[in-house]
C-alpha atoms as a PDB file:
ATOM      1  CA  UNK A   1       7.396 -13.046  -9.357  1.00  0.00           C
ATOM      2  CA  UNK A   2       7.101 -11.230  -5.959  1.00  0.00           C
ATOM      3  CA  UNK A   3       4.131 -10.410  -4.059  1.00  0.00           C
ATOM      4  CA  UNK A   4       4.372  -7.735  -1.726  1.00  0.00           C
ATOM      5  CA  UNK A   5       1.735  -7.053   0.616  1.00  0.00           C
ATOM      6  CA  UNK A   6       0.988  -5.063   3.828  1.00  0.00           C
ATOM      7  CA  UNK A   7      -2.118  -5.010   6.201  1.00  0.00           C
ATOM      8  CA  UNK A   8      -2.789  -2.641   8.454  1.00  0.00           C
ATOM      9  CA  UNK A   9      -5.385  -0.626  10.319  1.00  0.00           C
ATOM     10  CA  UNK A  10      -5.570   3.356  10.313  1.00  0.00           C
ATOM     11  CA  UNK A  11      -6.024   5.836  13.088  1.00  0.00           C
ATOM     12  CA  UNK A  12      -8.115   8.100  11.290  1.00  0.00           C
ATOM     13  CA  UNK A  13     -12.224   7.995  11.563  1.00  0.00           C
ATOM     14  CA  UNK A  14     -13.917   5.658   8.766  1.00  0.00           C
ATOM     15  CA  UNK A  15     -15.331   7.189   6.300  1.00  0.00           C
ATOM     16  CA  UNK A  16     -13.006  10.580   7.078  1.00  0.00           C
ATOM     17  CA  UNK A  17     -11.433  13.067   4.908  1.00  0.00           C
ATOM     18  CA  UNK A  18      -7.746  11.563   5.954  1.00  0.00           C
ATOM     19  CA  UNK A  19      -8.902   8.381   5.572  1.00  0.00           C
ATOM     20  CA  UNK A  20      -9.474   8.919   1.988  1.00  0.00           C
ATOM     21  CA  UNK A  21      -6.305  11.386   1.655  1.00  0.00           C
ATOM     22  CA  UNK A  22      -4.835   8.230   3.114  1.00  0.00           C
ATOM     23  CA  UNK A  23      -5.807   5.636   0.688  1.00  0.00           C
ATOM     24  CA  UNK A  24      -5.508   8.281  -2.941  1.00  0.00           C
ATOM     25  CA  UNK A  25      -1.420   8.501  -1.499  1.00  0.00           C
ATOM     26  CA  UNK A  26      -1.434   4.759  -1.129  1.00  0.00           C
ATOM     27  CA  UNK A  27      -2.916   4.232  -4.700  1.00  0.00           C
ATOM     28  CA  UNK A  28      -0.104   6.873  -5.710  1.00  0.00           C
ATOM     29  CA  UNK A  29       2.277   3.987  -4.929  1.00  0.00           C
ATOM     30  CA  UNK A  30       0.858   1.877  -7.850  1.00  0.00           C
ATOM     31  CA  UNK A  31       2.849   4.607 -10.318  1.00  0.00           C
ATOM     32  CA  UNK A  32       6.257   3.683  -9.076  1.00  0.00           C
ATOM     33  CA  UNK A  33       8.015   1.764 -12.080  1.00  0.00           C
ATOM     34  CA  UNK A  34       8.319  -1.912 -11.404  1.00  0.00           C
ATOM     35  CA  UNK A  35       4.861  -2.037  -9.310  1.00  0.00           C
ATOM     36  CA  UNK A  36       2.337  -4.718 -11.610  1.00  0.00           C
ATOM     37  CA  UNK A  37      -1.144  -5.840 -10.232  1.00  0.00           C
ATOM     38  CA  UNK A  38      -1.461  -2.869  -7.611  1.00  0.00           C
ATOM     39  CA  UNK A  39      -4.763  -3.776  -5.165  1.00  0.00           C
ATOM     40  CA  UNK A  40      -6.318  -2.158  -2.575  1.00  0.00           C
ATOM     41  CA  UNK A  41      -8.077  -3.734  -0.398  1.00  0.00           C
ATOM     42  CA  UNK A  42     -10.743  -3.344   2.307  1.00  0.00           C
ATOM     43  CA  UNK A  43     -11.190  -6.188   5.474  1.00  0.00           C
ATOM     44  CA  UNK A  44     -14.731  -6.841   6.212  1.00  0.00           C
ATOM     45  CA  UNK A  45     -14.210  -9.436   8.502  1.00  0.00           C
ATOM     46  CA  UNK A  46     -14.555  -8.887  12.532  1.00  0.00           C
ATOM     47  CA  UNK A  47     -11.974 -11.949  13.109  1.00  0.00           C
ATOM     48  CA  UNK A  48      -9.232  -9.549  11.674  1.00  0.00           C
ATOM     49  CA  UNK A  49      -8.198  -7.148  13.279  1.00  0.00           C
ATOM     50  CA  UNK A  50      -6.849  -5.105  10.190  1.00  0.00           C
ATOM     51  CA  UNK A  51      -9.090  -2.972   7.895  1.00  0.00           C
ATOM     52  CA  UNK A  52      -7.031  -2.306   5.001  1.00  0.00           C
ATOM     53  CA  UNK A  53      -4.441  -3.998   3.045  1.00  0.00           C
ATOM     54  CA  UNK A  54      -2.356  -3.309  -0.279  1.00  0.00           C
ATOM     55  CA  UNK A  55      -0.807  -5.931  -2.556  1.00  0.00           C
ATOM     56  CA  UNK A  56       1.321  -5.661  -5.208  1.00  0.00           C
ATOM     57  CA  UNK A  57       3.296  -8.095  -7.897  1.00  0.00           C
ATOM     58  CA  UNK A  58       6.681  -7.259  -9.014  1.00  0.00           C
ATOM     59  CA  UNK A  59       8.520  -9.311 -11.982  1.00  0.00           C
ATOM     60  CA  UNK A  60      11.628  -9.955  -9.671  1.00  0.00           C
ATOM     61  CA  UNK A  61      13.865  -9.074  -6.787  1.00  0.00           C
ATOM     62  CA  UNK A  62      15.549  -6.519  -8.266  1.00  0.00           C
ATOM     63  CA  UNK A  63      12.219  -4.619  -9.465  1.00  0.00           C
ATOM     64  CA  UNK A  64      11.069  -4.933  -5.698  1.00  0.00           C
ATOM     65  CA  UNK A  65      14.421  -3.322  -4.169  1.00  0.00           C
ATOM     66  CA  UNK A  66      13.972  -0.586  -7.040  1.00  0.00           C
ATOM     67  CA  UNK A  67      10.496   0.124  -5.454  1.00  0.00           C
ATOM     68  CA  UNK A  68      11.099  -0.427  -2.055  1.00  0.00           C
ATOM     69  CA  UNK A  69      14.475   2.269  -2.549  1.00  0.00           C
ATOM     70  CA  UNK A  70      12.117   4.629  -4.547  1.00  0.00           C
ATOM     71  CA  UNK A  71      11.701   7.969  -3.149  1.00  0.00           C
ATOM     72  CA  UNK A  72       7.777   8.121  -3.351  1.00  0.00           C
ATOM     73  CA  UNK A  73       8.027   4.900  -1.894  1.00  0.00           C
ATOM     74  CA  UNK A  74      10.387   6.032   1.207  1.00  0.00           C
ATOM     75  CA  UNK A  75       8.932   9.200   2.041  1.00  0.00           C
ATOM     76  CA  UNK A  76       5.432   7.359   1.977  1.00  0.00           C
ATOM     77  CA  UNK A  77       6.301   4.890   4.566  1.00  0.00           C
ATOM     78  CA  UNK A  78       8.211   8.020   6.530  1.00  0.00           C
ATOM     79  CA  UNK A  79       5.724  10.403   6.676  1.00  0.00           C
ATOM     80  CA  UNK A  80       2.814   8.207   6.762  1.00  0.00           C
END
């Protein structure tokens, strides 16, 4: 098993409209074959200096590379 995760902190307003367009193309992610346990997650604590963070499980290597070469998955990363 392979967890992939990725924190990060956005540029757009809390609580905006792109924000939330943001975070509904991130969830998108979670329909990429290969993807198991997709989360979401919000950081609510000041000593972090990240807000958001995504995690997801794949069942091996292979399934990760298949994701991470996916072309939801590239043009994600490139255009957001």
């Amino acid at each position: 098993m392979i967890r992939h995760t990725v924190v990060f902190r956005l540029k757009h307003p809390a609580a905006s409209a792109a924000e939330r367009d943001f975070l509904r193309a991130a969830r998108e992610l979670a329909g990429i074959p290969g993807v198991q346990h997709f989360e979401c997650l919000r950081q609510i604590s000041a000593k972090n200096p990240f807000t958001f963070g995504l995690s997801m499980e794949f069942a091996n290597a292979a399934a990760y590379k298949r994701y991470s070469d996916h072309p939801d998955h590239v043009r994600f990363v490139q255009e957001r």
